[in-house]
Protein backbone atom coordinates (compact mmCIF):
# COMPACT_ATOMS: atom_id res chain seq x y z
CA UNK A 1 4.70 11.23 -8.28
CA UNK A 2 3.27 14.61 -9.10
CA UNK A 3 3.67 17.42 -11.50
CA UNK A 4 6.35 20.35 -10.36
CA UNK A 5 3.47 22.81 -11.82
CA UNK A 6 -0.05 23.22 -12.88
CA UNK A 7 -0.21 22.33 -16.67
CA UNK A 8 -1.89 24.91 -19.31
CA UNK A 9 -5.70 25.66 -19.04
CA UNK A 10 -7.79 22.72 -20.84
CA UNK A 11 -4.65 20.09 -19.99
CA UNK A 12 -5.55 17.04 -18.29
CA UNK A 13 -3.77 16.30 -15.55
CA UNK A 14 -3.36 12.60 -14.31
CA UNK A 15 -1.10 12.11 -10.72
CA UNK A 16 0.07 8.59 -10.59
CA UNK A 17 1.71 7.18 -7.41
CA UNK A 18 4.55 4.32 -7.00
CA UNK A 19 3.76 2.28 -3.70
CA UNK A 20 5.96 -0.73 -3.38
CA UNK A 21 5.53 -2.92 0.09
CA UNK A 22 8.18 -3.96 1.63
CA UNK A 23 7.82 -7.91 1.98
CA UNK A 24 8.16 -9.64 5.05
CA UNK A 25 8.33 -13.84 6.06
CA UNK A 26 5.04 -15.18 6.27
CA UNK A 27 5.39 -16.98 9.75
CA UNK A 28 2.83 -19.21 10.99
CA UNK A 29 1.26 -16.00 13.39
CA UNK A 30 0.74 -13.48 9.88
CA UNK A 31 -0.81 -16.45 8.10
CA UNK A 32 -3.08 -17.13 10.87
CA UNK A 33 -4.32 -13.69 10.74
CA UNK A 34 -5.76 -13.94 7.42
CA UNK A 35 -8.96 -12.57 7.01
CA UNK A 36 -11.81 -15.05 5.13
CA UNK A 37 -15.79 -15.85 5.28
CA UNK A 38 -16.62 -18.06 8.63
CA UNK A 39 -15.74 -21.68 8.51
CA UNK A 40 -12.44 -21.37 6.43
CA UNK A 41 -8.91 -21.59 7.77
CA UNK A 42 -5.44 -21.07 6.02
CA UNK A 43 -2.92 -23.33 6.12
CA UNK A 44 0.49 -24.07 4.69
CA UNK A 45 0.26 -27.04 1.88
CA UNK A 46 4.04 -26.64 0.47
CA UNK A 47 6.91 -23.96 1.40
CA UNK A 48 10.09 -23.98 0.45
CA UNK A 49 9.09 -23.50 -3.21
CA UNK A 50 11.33 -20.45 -4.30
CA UNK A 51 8.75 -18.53 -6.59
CA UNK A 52 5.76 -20.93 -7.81
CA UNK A 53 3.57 -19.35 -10.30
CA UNK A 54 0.62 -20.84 -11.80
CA UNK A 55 -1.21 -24.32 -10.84
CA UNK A 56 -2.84 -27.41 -12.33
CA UNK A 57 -4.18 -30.48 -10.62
CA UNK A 58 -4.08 -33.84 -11.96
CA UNK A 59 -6.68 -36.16 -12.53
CA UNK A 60 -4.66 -38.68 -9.40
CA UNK A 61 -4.33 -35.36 -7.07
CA UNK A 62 -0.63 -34.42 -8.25
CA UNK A 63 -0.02 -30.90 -8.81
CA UNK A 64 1.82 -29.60 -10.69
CA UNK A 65 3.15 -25.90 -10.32
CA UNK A 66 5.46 -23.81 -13.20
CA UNK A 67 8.25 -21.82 -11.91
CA UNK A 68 9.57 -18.86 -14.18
CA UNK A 69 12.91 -18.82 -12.09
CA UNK A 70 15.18 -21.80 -12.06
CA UNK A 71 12.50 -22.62 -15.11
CA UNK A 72 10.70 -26.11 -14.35
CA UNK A 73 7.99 -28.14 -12.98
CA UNK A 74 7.48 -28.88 -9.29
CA UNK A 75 5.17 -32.01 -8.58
CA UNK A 76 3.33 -32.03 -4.97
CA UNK A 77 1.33 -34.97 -3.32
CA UNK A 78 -0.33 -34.87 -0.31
CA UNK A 79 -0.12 -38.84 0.04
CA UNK A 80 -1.44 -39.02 3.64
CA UNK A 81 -4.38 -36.53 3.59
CA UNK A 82 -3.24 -34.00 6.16
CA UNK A 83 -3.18 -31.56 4.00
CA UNK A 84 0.55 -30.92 3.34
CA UNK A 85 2.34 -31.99 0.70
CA UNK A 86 4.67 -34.74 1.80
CA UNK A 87 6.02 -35.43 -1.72
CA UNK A 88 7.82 -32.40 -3.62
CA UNK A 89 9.83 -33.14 -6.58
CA UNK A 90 11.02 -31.44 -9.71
CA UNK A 91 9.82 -33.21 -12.83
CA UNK A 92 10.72 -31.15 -15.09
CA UNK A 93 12.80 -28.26 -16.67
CA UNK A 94 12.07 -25.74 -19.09
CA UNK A 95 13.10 -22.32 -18.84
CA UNK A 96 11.14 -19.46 -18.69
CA UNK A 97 8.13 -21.93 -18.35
CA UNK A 98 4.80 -20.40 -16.68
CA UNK A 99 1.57 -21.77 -18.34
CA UNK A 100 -0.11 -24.92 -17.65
CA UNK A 101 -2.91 -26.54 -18.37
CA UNK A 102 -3.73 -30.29 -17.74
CA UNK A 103 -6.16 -32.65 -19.96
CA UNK A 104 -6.26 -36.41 -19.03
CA UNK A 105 -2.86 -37.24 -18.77
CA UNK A 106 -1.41 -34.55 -20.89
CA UNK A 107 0.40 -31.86 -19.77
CA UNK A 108 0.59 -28.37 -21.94
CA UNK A 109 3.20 -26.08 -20.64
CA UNK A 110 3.98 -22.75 -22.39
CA UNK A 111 7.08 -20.62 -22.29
CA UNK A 112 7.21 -17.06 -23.31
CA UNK A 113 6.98 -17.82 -27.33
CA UNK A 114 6.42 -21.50 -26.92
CA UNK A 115 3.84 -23.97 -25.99
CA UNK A 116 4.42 -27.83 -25.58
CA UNK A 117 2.60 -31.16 -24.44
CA UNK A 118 4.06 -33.66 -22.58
CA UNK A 119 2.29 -37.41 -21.02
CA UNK A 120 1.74 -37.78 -17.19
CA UNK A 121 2.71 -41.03 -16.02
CA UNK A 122 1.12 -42.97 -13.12
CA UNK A 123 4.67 -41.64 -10.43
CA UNK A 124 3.56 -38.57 -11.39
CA UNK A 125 6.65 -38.05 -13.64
CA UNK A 126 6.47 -36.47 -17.04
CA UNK A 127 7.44 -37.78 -20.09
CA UNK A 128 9.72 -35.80 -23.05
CA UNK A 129 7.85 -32.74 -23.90
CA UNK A 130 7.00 -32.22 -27.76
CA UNK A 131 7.28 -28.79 -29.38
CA UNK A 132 3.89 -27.91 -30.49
CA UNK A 133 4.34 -24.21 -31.33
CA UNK A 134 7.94 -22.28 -31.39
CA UNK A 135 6.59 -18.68 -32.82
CA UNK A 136 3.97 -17.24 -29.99
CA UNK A 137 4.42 -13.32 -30.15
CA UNK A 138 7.54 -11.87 -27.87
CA UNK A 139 6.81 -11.25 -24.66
CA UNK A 140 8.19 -7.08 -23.80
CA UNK A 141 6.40 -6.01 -20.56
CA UNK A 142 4.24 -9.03 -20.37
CA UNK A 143 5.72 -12.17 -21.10
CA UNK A 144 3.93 -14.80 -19.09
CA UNK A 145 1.67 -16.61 -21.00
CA UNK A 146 -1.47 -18.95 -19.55
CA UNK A 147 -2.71 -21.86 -20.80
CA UNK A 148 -6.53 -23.76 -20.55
CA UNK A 149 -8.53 -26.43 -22.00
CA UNK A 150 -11.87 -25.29 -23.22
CA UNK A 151 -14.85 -27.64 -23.35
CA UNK A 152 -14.14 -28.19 -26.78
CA UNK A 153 -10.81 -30.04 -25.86
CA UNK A 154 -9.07 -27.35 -27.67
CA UNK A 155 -6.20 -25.02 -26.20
CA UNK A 156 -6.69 -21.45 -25.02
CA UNK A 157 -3.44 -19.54 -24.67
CA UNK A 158 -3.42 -15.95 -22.99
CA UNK A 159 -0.85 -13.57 -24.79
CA UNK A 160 -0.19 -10.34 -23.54
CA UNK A 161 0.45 -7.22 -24.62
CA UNK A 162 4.16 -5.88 -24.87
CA UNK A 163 3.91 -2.58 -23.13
CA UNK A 164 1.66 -0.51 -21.06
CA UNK A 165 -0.32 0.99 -23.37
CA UNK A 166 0.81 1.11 -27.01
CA UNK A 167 -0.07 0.29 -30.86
CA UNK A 168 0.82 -3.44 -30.90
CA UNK A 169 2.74 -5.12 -34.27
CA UNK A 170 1.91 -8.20 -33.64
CA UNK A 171 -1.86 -9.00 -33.82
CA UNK A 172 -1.64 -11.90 -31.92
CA UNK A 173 -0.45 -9.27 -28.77
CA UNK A 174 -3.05 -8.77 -26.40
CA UNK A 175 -5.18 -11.53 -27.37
CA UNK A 176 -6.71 -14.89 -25.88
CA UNK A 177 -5.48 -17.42 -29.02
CA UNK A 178 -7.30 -20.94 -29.62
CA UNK A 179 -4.96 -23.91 -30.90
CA UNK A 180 -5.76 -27.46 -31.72
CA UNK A 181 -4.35 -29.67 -29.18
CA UNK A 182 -1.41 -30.61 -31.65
CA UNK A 183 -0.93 -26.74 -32.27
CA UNK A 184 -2.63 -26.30 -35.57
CA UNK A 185 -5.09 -24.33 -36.35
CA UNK A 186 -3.98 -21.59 -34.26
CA UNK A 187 -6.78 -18.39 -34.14
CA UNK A 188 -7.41 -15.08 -32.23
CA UNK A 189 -10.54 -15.64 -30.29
CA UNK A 190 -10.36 -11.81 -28.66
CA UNK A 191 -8.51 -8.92 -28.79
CA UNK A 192 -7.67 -5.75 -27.00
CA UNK A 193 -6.85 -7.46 -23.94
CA UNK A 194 -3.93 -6.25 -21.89
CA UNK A 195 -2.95 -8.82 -20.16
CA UNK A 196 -5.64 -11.35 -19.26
CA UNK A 197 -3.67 -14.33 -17.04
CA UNK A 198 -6.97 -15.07 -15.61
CA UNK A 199 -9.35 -16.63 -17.65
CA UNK A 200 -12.34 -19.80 -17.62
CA UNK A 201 -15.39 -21.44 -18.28
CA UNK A 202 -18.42 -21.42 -16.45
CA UNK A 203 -19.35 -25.08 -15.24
CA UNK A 204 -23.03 -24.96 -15.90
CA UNK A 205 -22.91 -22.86 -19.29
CA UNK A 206 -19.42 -23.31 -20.77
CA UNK A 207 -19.00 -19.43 -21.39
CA UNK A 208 -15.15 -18.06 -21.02
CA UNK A 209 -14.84 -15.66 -18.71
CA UNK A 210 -11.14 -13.66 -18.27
CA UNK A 211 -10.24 -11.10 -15.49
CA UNK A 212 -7.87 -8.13 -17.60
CA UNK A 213 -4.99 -6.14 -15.95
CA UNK A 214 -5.69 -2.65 -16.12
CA UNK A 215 -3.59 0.25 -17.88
CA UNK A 216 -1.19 1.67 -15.66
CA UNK A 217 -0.40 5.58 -15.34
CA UNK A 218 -3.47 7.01 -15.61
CA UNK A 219 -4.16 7.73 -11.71
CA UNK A 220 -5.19 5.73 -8.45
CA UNK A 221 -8.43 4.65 -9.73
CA UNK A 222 -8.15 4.27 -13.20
CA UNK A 223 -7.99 1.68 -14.81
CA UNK A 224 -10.24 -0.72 -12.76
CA UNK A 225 -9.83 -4.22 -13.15
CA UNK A 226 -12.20 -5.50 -15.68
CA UNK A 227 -14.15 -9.29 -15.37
CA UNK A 228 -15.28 -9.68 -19.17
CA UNK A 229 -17.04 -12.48 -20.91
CA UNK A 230 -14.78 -13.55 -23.67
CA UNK A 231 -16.38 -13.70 -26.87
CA UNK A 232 -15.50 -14.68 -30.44
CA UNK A 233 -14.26 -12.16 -32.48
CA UNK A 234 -14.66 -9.28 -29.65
CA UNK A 235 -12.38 -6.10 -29.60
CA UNK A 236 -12.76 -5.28 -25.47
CA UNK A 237 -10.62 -2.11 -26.34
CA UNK A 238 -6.78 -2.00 -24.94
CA UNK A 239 -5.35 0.37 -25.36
CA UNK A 240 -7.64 2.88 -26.88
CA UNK A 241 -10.80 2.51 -24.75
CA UNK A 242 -11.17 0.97 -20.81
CA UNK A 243 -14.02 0.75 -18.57
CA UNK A 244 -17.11 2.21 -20.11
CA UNK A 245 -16.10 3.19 -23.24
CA UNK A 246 -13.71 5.50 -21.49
CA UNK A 247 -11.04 6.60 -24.19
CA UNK A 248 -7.31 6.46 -23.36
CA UNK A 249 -6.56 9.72 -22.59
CA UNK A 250 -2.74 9.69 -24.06
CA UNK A 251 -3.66 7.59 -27.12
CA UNK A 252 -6.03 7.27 -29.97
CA UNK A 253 -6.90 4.54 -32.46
CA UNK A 254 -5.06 5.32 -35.96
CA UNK A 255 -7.19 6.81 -38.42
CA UNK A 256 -10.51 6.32 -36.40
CA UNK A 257 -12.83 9.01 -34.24
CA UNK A 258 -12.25 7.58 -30.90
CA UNK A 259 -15.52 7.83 -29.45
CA UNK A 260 -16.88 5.76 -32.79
CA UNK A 261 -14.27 3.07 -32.16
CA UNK A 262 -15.38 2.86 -28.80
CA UNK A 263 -19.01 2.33 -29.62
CA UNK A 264 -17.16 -1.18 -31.48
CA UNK A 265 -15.85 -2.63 -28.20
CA UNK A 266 -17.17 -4.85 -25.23
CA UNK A 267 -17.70 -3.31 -22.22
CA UNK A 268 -16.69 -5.52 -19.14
CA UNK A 269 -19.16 -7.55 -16.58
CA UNK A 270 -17.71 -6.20 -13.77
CA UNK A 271 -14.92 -4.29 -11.79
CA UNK A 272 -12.48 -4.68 -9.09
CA UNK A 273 -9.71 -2.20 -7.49
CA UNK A 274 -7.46 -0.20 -9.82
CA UNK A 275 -4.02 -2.00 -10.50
CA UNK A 276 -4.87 -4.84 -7.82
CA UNK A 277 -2.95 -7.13 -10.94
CA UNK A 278 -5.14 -10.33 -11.28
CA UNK A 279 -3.43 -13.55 -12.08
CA UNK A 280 -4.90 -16.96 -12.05
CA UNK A 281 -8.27 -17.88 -12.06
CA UNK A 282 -10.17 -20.89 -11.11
CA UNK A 283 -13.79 -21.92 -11.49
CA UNK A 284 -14.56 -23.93 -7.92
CA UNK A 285 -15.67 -27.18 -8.46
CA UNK A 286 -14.96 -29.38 -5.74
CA UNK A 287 -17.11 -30.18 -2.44
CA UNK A 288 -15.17 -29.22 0.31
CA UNK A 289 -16.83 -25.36 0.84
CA UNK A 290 -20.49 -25.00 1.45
CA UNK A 291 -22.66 -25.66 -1.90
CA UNK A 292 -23.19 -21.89 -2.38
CA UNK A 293 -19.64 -21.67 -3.36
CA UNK A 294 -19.85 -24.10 -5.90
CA UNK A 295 -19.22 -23.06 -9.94
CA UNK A 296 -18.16 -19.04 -8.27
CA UNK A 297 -14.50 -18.26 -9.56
CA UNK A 298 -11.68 -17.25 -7.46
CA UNK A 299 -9.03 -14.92 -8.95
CA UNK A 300 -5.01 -14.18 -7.34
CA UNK A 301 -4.08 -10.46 -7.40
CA UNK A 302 -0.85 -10.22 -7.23
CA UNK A 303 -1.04 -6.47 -5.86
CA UNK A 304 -0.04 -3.24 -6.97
CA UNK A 305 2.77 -0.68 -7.22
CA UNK A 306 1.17 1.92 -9.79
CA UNK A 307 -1.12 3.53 -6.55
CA UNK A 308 -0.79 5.44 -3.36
CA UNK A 309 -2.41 3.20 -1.01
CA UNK A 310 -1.79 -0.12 -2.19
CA UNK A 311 -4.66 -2.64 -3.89
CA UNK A 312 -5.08 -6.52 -4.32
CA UNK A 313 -2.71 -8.77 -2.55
CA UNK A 314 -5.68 -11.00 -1.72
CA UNK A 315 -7.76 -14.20 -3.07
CA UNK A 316 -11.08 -12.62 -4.57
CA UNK A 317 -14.43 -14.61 -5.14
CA UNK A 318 -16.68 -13.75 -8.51
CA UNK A 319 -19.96 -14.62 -7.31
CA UNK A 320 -22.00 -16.22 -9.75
CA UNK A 321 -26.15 -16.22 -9.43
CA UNK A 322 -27.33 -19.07 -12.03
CA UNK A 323 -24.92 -19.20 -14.48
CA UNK A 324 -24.07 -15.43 -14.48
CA UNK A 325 -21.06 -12.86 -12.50
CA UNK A 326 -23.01 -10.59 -9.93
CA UNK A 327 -19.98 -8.94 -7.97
CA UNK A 328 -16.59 -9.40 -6.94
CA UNK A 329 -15.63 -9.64 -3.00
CA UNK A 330 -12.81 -10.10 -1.17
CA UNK A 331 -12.25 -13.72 -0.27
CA UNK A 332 -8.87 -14.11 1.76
CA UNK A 333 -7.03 -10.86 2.47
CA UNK A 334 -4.75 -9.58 5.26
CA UNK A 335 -1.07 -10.00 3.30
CA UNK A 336 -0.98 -6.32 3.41
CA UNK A 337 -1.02 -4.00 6.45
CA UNK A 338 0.24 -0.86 6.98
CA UNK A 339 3.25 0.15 9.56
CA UNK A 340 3.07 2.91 12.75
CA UNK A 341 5.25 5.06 10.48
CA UNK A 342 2.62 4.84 7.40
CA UNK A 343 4.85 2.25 5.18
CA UNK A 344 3.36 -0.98 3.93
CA UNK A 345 4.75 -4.43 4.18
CA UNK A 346 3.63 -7.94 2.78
CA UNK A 347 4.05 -11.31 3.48
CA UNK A 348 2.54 -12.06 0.25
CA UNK A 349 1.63 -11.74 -3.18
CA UNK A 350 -0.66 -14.73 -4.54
CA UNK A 351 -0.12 -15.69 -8.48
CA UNK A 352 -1.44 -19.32 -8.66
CA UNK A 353 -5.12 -21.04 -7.77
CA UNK A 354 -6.20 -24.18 -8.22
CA UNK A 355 -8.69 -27.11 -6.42
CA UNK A 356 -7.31 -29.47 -4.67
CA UNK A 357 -8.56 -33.08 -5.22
CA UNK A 358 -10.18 -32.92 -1.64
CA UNK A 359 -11.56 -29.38 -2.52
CA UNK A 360 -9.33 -26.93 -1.09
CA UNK A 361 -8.00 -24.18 -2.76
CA UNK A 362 -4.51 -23.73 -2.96
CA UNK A 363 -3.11 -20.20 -3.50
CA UNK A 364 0.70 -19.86 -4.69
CA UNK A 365 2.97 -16.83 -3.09
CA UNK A 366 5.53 -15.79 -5.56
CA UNK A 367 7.35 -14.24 -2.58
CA UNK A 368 7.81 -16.24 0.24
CA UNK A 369 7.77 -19.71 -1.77
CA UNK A 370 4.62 -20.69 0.19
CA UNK A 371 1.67 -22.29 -1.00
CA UNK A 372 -1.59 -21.83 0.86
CA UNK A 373 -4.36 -23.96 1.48
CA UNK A 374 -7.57 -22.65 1.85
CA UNK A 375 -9.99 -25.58 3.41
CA UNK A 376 -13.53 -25.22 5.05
CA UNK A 377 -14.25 -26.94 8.30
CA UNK A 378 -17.71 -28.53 8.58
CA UNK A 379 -18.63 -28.00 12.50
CA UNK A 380 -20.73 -30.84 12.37
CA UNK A 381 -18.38 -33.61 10.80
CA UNK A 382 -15.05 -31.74 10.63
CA UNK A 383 -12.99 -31.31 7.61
CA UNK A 384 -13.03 -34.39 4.54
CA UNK A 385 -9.77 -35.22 3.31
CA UNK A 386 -8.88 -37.30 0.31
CA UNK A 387 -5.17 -38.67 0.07
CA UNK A 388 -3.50 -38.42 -3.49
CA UNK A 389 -1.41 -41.23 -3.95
CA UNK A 390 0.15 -42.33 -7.12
């Protein structure tokens, strides 16, 4: 899209672009194509799936995936270690349900204004869930919440904001909220963030990290994706300030000089590709990839529509040098690829991550009802598998 005329001298002018791919199957021969680092291969865990979202992993091996669309829980085992799931049942349903989050053998699931627990039993069944909040803020343009466990045993729920870029009513909008694991005590940890899905803690120094979905609308390259520490009582500036302490150009905070509101906020860690759309994120700590992978995050973008050449449908990997993000690279790519006739298509658009109990990294496609697995081969000894039975 572009303006029909130049605008009047001292305007800004902003040309946005709507890109949609055009998905295809992801057969055996596109998957195979991936790209990824040396060593890796992609596989196919679980198909069949409809539209999985996000991902949790038992302390047995189960996992357990949310799907928005019929609304329930899937349960996968791998029970003979080939790395497929050979088990695949529906254990529970709950509509609307997205979030997840397990802690010993309690499962927290969140709907769009909801959030329950429920137990895990040894058949990898769930028990009756128990209302533990009923009044999370309405969803509007982002209504799927995400759920962790922070290494206080408390729960962390990502809420996101209702629009694109707009004064929220609700405080608790564009937030990361902390709850007590019985839904008490419920607090705004940080605000002014869009929409962060994507968020953990560091293995070796506990610190919550979140990966924020960008503004859309105000060109190509703006707003990058931003990788922020997540800090108590932080404003990290949606949607008055992105970036560097860039200010919004089509709003301003309320009754404050924007570039002195700005000064308030956190600026992010690092940056990725403009509208890419991160979704889950997952520190790595399992031993099946080479040590130098170990405690780095890995973040789904679901991919873009607000840009003329499309970004993100990919895996990414946030290195981290002792305890600390350095950069953001691609990890597995090659779902998008563009046609003879200069069209796009896709064969998939990640959402969910999680580790494996025999450290692989499974990736859920919300389009093809696939979920990858991402495994490294040792030359020397070949790949380690661990079965997950009940």
């Amino acid at each position: 899209m572009a303006l029909a005329a130049d605008p009047p001298p001292g305007t800004l002018r902003i040309v946005s672009h709507v890109t949609k791919p055009e998905m295809v199957e992801a057969t055996p021969e596109r998957v195979e194509g991936l790209s990824h680092p040396a060593g890796f291969s992609v596989s196919r865990f679980a198909d069949g799936l409809g539209a999985p979202r996000l991902m949790a992993v038992a302390d047995d091996g189960a996992v357990y995936v949310t799907r928005r669309a019929p609304g329930d829980v899937v349960m996968l085992r791998d029970t003979d270690g080939d790395g497929r799931a050979d088990q695949t049942r529906t254990v529970l349903e709950l509509p609307m349900v997205h979030g997840i989050a397990i802690h010993g053998r309690t499962l927290y699931l969140a709907t769009v204004t909801e959030l329950f627990r429920a137990e895990l039993k040894p058949d990898g069944s769930v028990g009756e869930p128990v209302r533990i909040i009923g009044d999370l803020p309405d969803g509007g343009q982002h209504p799927n919440r995400s759920l962790g466990v922070g290494p206080d045993g408390k729960l962390y729920v990502g809420v996101g904001s209702t629009c694109n870029a707009c004064p929220e009513i609700n405080p608790e909008n564009a937030t990361i909220l902390r709850v007590e694991p019985d839904g008490s005590g419920r607090a705004i940890v940080a605000k002014g963030l869009r929409n962060t899905i994507g968020f953990g803690w560091e293995p070796t120094t506990g610190v919550l990290y979140g990966m924020d979905q960008g503004i859309d609308w105000l060109g190509d390259d703006e707003q990058p994706e931003e990788f922020n520490r997540i800090e108590e009582g932080k404003d990290y500036g949606w949607p008055y300030v992105f970036s560097d302490r860039k200010i919004n150009p089509a709003l301003k905070p309320p009754g404050r000089n924007p570039d002195a509101y700005a000064k308030g906020t956190e600026q992010p860690i690092l940056y990725y590709t403009a509208h890419a759309a991160p979704m889950q994120m997952v520190f790595y700590n399992g031993h099946g990839f080479p040590p130098e992978y170990r405690d780095d995050a890995f973040v789904a973008m679901h991919g873009s529509w607000n840009r003329a050449m499309p970004s993100g449908y990919e895996v990414v990997r946030v290195r981290f040098d002792d305890g600390k993000p350095v950069a953001v690279e691609p990890f597995v790519g090659g779902f998008l690829s563009r046609q003879d006739d200069g069209s796009w298509t896709a064969f998939g658009r990640p959402v969910g991550l999680a580790v494996a109990k025999d450290g692989a990294l499974l990736v859920s496609d919300d389009a093809n009802g696939v979920i990858h697995r991402v495994a490294y081969t040792d030359p020397q000894v070949g790949e380690r598998r661990q079965p997950t039975k009940p």
